[in-house]
C-alpha atoms as a PDB file:
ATOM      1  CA  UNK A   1      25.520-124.511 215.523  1.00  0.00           C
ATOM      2  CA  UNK A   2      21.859-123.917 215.026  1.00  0.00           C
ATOM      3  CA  UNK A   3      20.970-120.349 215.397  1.00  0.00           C
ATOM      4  CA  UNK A   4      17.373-118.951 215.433  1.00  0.00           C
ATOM      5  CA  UNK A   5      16.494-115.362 215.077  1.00  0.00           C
ATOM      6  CA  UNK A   6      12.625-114.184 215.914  1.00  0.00           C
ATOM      7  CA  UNK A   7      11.110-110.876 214.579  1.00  0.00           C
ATOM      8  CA  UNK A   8       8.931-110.456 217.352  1.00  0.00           C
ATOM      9  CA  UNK A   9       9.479-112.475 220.602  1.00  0.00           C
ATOM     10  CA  UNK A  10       5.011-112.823 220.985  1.00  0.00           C
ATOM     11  CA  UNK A  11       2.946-115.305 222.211  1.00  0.00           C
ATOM     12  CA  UNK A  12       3.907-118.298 219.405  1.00  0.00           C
ATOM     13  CA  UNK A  13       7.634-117.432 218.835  1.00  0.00           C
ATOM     14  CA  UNK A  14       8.584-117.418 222.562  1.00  0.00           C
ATOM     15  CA  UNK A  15       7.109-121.065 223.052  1.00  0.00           C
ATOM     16  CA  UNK A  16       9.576-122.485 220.011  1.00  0.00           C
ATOM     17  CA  UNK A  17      12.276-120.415 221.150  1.00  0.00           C
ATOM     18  CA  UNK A  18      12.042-121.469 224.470  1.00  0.00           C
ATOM     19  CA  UNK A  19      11.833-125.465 223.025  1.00  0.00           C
ATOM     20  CA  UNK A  20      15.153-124.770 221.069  1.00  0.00           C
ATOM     21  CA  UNK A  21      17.154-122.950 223.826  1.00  0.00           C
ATOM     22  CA  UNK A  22      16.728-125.966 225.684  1.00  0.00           C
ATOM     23  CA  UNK A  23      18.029-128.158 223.088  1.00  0.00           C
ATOM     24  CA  UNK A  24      21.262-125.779 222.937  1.00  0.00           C
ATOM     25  CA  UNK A  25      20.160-123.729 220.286  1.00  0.00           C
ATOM     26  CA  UNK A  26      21.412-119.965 219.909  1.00  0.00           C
ATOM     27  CA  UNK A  27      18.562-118.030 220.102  1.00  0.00           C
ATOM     28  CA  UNK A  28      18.362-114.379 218.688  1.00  0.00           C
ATOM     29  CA  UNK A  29      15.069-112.204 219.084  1.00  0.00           C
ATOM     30  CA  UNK A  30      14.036-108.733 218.342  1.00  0.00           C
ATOM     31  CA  UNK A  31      11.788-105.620 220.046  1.00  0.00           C
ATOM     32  CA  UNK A  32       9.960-102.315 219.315  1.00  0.00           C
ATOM     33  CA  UNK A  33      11.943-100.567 222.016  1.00  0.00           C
ATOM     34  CA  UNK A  34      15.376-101.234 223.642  1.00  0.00           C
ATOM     35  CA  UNK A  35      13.101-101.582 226.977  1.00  0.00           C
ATOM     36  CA  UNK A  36      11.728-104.559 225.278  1.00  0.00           C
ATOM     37  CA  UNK A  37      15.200-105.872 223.918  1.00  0.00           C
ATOM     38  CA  UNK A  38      17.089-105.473 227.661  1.00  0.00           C
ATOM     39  CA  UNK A  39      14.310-108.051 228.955  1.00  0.00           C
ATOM     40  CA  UNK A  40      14.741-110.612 226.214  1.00  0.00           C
ATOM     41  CA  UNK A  41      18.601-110.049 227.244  1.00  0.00           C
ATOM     42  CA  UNK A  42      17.586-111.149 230.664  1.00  0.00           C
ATOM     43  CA  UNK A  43      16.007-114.019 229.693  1.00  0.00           C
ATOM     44  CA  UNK A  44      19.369-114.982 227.886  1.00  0.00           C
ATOM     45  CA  UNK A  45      18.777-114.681 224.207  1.00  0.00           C
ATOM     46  CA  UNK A  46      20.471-111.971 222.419  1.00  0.00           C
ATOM     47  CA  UNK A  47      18.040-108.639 221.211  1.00  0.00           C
ATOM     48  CA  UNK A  48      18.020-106.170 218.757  1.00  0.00           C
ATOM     49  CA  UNK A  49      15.672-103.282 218.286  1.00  0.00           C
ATOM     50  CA  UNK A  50      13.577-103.827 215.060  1.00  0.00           C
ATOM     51  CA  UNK A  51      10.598-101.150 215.352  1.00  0.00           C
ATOM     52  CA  UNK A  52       9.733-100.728 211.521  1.00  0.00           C
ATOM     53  CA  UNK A  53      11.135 -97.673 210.682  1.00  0.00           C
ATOM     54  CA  UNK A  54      14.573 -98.687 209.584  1.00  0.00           C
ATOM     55  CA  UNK A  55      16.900-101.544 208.920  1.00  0.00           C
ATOM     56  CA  UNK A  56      17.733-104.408 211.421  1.00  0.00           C
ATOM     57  CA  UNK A  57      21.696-103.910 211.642  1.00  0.00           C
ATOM     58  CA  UNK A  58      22.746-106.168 209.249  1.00  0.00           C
ATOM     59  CA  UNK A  59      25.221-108.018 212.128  1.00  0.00           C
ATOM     60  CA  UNK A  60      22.318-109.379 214.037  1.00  0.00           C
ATOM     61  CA  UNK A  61      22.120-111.967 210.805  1.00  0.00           C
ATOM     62  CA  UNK A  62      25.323-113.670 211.395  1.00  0.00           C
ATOM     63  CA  UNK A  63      25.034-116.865 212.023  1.00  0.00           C
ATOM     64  CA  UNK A  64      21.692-116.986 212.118  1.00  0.00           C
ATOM     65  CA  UNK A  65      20.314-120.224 210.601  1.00  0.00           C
ATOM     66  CA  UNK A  66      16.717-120.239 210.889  1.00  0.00           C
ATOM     67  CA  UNK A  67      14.074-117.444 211.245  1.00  0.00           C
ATOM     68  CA  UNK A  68      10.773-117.077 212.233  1.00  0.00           C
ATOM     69  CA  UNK A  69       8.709-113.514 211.277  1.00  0.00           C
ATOM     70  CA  UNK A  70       5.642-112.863 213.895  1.00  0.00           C
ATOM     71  CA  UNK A  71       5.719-109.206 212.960  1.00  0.00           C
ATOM     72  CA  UNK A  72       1.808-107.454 212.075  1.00  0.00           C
ATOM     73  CA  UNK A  73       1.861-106.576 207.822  1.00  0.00           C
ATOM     74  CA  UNK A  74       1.536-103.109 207.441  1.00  0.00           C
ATOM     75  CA  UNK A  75       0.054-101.350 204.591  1.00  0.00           C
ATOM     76  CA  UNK A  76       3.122-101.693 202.265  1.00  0.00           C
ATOM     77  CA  UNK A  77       3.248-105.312 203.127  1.00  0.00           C
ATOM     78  CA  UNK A  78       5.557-107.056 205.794  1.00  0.00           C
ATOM     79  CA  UNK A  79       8.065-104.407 207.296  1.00  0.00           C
ATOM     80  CA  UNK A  80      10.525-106.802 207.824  1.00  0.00           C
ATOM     81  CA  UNK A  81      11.059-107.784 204.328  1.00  0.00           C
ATOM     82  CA  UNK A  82      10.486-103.886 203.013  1.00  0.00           C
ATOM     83  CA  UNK A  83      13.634-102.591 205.260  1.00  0.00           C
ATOM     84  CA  UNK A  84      15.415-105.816 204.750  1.00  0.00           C
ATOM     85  CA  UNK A  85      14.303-107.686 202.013  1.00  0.00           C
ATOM     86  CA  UNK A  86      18.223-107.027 200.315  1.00  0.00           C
ATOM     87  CA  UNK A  87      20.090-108.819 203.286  1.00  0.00           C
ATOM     88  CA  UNK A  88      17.666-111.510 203.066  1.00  0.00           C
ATOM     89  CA  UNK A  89      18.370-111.744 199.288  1.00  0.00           C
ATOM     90  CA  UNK A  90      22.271-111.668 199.310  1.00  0.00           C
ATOM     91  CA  UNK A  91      22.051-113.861 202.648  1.00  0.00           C
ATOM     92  CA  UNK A  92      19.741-116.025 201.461  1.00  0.00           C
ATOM     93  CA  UNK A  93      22.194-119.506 201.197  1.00  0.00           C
ATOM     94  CA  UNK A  94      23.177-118.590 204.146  1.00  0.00           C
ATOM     95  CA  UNK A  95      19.013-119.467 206.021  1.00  0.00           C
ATOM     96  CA  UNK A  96      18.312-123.256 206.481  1.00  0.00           C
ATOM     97  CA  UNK A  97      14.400-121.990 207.384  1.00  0.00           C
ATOM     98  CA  UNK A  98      12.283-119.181 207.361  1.00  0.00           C
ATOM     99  CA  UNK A  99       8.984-118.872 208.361  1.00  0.00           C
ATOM    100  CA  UNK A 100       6.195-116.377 208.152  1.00  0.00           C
ATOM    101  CA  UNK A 101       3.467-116.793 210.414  1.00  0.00           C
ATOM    102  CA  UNK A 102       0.231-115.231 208.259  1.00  0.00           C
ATOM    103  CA  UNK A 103      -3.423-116.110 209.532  1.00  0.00           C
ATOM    104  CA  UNK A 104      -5.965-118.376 207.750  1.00  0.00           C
ATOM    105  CA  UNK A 105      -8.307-115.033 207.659  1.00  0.00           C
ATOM    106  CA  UNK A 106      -5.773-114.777 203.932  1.00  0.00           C
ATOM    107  CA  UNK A 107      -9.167-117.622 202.739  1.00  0.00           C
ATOM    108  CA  UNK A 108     -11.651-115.015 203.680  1.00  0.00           C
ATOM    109  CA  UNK A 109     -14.869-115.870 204.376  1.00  0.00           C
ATOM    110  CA  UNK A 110     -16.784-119.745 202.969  1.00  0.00           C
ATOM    111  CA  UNK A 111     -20.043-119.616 204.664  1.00  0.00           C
ATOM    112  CA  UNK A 112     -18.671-122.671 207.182  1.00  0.00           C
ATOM    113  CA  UNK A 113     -17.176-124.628 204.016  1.00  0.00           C
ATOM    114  CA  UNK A 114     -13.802-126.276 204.367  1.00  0.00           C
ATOM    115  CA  UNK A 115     -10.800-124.923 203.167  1.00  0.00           C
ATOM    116  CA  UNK A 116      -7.080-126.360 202.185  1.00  0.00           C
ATOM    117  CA  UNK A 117      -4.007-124.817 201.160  1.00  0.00           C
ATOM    118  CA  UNK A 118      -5.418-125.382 197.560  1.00  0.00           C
ATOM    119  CA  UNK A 119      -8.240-123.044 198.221  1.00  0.00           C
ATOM    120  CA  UNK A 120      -7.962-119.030 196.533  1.00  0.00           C
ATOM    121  CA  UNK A 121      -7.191-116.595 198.592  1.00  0.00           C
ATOM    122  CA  UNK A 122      -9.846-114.267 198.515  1.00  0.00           C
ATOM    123  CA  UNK A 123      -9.580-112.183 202.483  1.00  0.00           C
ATOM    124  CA  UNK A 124     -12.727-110.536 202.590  1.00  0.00           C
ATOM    125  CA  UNK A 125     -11.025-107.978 205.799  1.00  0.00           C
ATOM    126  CA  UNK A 126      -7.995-105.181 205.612  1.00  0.00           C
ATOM    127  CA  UNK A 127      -6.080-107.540 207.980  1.00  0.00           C
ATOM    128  CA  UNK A 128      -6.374-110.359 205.667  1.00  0.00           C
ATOM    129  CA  UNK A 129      -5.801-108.438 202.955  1.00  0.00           C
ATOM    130  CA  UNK A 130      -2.033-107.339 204.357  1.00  0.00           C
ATOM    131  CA  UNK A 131      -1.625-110.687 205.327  1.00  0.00           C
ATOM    132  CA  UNK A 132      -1.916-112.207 202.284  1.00  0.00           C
ATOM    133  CA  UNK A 133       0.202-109.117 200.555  1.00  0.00           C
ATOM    134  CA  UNK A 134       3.481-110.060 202.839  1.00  0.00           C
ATOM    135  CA  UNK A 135       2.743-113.801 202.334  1.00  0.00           C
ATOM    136  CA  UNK A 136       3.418-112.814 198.618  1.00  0.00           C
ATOM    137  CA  UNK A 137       6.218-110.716 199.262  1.00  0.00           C
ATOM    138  CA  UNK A 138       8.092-113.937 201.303  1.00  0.00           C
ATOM    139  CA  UNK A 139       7.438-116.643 198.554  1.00  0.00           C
ATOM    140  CA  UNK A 140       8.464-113.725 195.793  1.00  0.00           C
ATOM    141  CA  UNK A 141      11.984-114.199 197.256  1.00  0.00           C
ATOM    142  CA  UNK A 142      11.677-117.752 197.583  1.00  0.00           C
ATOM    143  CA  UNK A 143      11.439-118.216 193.818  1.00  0.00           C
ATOM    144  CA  UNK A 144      14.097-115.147 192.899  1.00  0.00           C
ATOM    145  CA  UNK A 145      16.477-115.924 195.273  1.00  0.00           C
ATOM    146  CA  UNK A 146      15.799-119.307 196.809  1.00  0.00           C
ATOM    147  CA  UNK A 147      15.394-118.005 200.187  1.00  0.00           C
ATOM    148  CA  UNK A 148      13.920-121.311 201.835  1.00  0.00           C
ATOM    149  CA  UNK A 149      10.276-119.796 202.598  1.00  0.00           C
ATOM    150  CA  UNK A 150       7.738-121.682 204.635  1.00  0.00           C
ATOM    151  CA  UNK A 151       4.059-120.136 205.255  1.00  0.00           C
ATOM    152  CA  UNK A 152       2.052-120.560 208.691  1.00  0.00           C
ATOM    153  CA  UNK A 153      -1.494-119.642 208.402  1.00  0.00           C
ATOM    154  CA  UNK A 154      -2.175-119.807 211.840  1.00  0.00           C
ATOM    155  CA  UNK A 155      -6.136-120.079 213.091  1.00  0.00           C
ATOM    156  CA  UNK A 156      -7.659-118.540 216.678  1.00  0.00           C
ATOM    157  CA  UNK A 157      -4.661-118.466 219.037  1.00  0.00           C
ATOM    158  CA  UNK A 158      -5.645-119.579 222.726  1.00  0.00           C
ATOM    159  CA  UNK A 159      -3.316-120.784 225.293  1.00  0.00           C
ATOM    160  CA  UNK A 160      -2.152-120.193 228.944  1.00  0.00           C
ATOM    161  CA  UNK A 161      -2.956-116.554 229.759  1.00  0.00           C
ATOM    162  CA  UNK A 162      -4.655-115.819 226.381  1.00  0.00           C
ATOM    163  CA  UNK A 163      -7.937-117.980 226.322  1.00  0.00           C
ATOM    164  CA  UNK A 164     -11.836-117.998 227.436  1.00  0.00           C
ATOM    165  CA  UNK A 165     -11.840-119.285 230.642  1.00  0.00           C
ATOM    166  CA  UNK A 166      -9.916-116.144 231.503  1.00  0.00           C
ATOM    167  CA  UNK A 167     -12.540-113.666 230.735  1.00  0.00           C
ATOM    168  CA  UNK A 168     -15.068-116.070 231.784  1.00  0.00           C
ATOM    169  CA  UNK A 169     -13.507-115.799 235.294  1.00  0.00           C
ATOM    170  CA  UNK A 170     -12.574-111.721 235.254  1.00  0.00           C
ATOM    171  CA  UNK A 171     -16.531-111.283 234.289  1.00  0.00           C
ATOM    172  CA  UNK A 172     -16.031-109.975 230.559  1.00  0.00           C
ATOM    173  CA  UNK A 173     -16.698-112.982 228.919  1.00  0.00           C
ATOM    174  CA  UNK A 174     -19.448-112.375 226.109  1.00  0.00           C
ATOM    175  CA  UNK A 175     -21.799-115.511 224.090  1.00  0.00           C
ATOM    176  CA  UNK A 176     -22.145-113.888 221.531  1.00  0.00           C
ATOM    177  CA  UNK A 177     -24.016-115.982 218.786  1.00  0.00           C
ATOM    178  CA  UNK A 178     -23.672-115.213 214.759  1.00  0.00           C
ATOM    179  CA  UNK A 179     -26.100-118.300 212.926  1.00  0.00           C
ATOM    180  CA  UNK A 180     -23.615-120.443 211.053  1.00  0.00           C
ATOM    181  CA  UNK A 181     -20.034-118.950 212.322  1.00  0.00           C
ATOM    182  CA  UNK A 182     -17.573-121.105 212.949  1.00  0.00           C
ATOM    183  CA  UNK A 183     -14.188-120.613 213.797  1.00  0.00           C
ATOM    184  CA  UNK A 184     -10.887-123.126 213.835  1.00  0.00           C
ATOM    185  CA  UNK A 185      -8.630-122.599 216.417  1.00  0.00           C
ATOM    186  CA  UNK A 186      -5.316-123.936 217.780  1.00  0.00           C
ATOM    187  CA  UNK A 187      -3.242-124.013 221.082  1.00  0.00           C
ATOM    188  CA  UNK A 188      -0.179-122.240 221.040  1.00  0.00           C
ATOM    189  CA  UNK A 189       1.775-125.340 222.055  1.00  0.00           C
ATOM    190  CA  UNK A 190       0.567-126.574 218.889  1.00  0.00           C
ATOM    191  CA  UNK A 191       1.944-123.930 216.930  1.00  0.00           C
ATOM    192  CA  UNK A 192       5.428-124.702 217.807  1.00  0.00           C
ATOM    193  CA  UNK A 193       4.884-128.630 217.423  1.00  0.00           C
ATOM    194  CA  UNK A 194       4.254-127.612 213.454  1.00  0.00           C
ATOM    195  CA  UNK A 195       7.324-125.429 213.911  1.00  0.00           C
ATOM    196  CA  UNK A 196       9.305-127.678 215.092  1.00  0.00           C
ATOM    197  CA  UNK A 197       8.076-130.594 212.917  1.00  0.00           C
ATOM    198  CA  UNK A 198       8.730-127.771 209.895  1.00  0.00           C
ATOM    199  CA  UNK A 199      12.338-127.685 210.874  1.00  0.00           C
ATOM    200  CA  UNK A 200      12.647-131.171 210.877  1.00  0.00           C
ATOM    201  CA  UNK A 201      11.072-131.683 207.196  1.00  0.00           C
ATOM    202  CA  UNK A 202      11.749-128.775 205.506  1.00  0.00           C
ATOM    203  CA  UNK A 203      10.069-127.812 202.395  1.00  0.00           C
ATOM    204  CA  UNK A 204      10.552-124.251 201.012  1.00  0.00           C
ATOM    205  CA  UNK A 205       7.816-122.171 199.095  1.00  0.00           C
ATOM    206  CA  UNK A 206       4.762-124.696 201.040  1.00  0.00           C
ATOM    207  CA  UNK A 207       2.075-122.840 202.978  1.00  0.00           C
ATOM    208  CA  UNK A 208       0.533-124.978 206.564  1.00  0.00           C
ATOM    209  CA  UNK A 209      -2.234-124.387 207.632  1.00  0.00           C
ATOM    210  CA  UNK A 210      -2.072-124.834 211.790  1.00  0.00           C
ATOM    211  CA  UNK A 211      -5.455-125.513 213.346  1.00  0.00           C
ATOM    212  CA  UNK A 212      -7.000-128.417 215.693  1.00  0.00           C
ATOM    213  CA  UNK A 213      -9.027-131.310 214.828  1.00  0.00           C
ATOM    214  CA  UNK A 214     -12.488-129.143 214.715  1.00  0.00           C
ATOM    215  CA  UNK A 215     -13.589-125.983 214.264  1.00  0.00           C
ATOM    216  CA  UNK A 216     -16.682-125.119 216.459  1.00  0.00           C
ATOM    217  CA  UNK A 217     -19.166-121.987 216.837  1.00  0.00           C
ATOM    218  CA  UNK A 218     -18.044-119.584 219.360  1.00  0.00           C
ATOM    219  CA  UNK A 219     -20.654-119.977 221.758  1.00  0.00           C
ATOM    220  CA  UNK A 220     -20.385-123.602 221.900  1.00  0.00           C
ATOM    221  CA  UNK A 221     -16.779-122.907 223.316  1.00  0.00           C
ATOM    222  CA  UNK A 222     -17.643-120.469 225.896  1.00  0.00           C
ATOM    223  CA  UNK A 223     -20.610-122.773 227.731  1.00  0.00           C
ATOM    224  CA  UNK A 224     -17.829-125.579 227.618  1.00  0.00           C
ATOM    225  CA  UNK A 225     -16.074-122.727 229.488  1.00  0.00           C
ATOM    226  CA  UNK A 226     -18.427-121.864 231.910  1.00  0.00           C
ATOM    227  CA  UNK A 227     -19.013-125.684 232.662  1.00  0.00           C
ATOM    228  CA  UNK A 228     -15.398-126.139 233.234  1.00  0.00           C
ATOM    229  CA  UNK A 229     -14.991-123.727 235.599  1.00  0.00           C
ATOM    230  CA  UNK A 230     -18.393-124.263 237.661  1.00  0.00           C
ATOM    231  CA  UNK A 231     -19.504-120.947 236.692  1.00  0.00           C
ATOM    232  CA  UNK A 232     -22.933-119.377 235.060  1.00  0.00           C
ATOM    233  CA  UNK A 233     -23.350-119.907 231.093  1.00  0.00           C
ATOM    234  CA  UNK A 234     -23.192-116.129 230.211  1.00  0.00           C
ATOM    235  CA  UNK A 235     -26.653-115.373 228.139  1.00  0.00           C
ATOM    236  CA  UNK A 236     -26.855-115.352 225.079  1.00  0.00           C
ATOM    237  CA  UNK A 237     -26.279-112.030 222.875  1.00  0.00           C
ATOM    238  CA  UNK A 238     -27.173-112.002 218.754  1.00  0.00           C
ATOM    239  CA  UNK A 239     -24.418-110.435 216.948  1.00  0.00           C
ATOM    240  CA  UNK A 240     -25.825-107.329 215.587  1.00  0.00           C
ATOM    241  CA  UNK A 241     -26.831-106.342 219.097  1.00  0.00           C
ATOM    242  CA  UNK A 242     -22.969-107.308 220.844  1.00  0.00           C
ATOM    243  CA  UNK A 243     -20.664-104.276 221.488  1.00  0.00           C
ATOM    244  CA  UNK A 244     -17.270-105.392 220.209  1.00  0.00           C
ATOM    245  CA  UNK A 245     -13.881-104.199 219.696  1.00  0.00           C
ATOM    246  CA  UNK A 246     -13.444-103.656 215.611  1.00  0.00           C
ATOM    247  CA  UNK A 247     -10.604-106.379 216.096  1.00  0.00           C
ATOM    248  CA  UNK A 248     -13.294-108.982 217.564  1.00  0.00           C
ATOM    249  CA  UNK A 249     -16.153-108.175 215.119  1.00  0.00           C
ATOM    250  CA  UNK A 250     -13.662-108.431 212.491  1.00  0.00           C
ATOM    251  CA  UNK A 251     -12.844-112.197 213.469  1.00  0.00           C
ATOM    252  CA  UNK A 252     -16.759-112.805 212.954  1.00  0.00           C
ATOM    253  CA  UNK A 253     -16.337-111.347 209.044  1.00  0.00           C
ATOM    254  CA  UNK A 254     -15.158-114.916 208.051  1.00  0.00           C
ATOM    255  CA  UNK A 255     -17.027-118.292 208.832  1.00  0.00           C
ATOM    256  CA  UNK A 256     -15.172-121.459 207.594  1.00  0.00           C
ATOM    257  CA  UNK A 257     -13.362-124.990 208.572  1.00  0.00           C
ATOM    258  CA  UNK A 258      -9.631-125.115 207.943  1.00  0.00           C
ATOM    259  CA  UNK A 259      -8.464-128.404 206.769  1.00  0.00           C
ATOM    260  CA  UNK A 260      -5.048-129.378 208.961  1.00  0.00           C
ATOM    261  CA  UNK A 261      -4.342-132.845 206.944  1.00  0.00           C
ATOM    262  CA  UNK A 262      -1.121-131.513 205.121  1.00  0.00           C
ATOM    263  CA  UNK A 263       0.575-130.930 208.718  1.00  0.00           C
ATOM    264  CA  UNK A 264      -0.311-134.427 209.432  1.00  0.00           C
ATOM    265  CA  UNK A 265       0.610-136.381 206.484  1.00  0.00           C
ATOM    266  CA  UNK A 266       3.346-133.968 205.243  1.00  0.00           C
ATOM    267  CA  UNK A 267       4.648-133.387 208.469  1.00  0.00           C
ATOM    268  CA  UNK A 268       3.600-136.052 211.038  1.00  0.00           C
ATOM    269  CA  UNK A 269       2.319-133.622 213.253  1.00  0.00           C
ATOM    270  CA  UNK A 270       0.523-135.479 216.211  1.00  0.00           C
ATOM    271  CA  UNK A 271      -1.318-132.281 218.209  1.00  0.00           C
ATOM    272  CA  UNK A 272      -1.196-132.071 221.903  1.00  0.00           C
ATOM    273  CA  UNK A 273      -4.642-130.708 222.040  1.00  0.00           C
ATOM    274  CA  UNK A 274      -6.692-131.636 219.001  1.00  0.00           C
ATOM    275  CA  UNK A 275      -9.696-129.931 220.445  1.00  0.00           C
ATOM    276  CA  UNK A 276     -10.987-126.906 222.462  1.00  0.00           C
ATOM    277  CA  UNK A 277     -12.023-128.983 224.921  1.00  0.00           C
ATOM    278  CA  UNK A 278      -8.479-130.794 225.630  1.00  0.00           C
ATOM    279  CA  UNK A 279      -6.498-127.924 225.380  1.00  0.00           C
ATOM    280  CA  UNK A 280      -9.230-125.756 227.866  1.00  0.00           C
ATOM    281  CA  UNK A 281      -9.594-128.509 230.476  1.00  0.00           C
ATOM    282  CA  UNK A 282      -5.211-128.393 230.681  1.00  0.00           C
ATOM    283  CA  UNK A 283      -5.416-124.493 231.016  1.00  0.00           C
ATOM    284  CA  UNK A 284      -8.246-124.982 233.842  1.00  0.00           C
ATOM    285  CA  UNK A 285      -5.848-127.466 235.705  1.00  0.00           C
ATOM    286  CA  UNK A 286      -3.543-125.131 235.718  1.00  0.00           C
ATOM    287  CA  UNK A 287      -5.323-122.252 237.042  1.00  0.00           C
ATOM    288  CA  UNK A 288      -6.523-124.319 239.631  1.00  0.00           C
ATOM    289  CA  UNK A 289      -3.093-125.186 241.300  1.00  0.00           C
END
């Protein structure tokens, strides 16, 4: 019996775990607060209160076959693996799959260039910087204890109730413009495709990258936006003059193109929206119904 446990039911993980429920899969997840572990109850998973500050009971990994780790890095590094990191060990014959879902903001910033899983990882931001520190700390106990480690470096997250045309229709949508940035970005129905692909061929102590088929400037994205919807282009702002939210201007620290070939070849990932503009014009059917 499969059995998958998520730290941190978010956006990605609760797309995969609702894929693998379906497919009779036991399905284990985990919350800050036991207010947050009674709804994932309701939704009929099993829950567990993981907030950081102290061991997951070591019974909530029997059984469990796969894992996937959503949690935010903190200083020290990934708290999953720093109050936990000796059950993984001793368990760690036990895991068919793990995976740690870091950010491609670990490559820091290439002026636009293109970047592969071969490229140093050099995160020019603190959040990059933990990132890449509990990346380290996941493949450390893949090659001391052959825990079977696999690395998502996820790029710009957009999907149904988390996207452009959203803010574009609530009237807080900003064009902001930065001369050469470019971001890569990928639907969250792609993320669990790679997931799910990952499971199928897995391959311990490899890193994905999980983007779409083209990484665009920001702006460009929004006017497709505003076209899609039949609404005004917002005017343009320059950067230096846009007030943002440290968390936004940090995503504009790091201009570059994210190669997606090894979840392709490797994998035989075929995306269900290989560009902003397919997985955009889905969302705005949607909203229209």
């Amino acid at each position: 019996m499969s059995h998958l446990l998520c730290f941190g039911l978010g956006f990605s993980a609760r797309i995969l775990a609702a894929r693998l429920a379906a497919k009779g899969w036991t399905i284990s997840a985990t919350s800050r607060s036991e207010r947050g572990a009674s709804a994932i109850r309701a939704s009929g998973y099993n829950a567990f209160v993981f907030d950081g500050t102290k061991p997951l009971e070591e019974e909530a990994l029997d059984g469990v076959t796969h894992v996937v780790v959503s949690a935010p890095p903190g200083d020290d590094g990934d708290p999953v693996l720093r109050l936990n990191s000796g059950d993984f060990a001793a368990r760690a014959r036990q895991f068919q799959w793990v995976a740690y879902l870091s950010t491609t903001g670990v490559y820091g910033d290439h002026d636009g260039g293109l970047v592969t899983e071969a490229t140093p990882l050099t995160p020019n931001t603190e959040r990059g910087q933990k990132r890449l520190l509990a990346e380290t700390q996941w493949f450390d106990l893949w090659r001391s204890n052959g825990l079977p480690v696999h690395v998502f470096r996820l790029a710009g997250i957009y999907g149904p109730g988390r996207n452009q045309l959203l803010s574009l229709l609530d009237g807080t949508a900003k064009r902001v413009i930065k001369q050469g940035q470019v971001f890569s970005r990928i639907h969250v129905e792609d993320i669990a495709n790679v997931l799910e692909a990952s499971i199928t061929h897995p391959a311990p102590g490899t890193a994905y990258n999980v983007c779409d088929d083209e990484a665009s400037p920001p702006q460009d994205v929004m006017e497709f936006g505003a076209k899609l919807l039949g609404l005004p282009v917002p005017p343009p702002i320059p950067f230096e003059q846009a007030e943002l939210s440290p968390m936004a201007r940090s995503f504009y620290a790091d201009s570059k193109r994210v190669s997606n070939t090894r979840i392709k070849q490797d994998l035989g990932v075929k995306l269900s929206f290989p560009t902003y503009r397919d997985g955009l014009s889905s969302i705005a059917k949607d909203l229209r119904r």
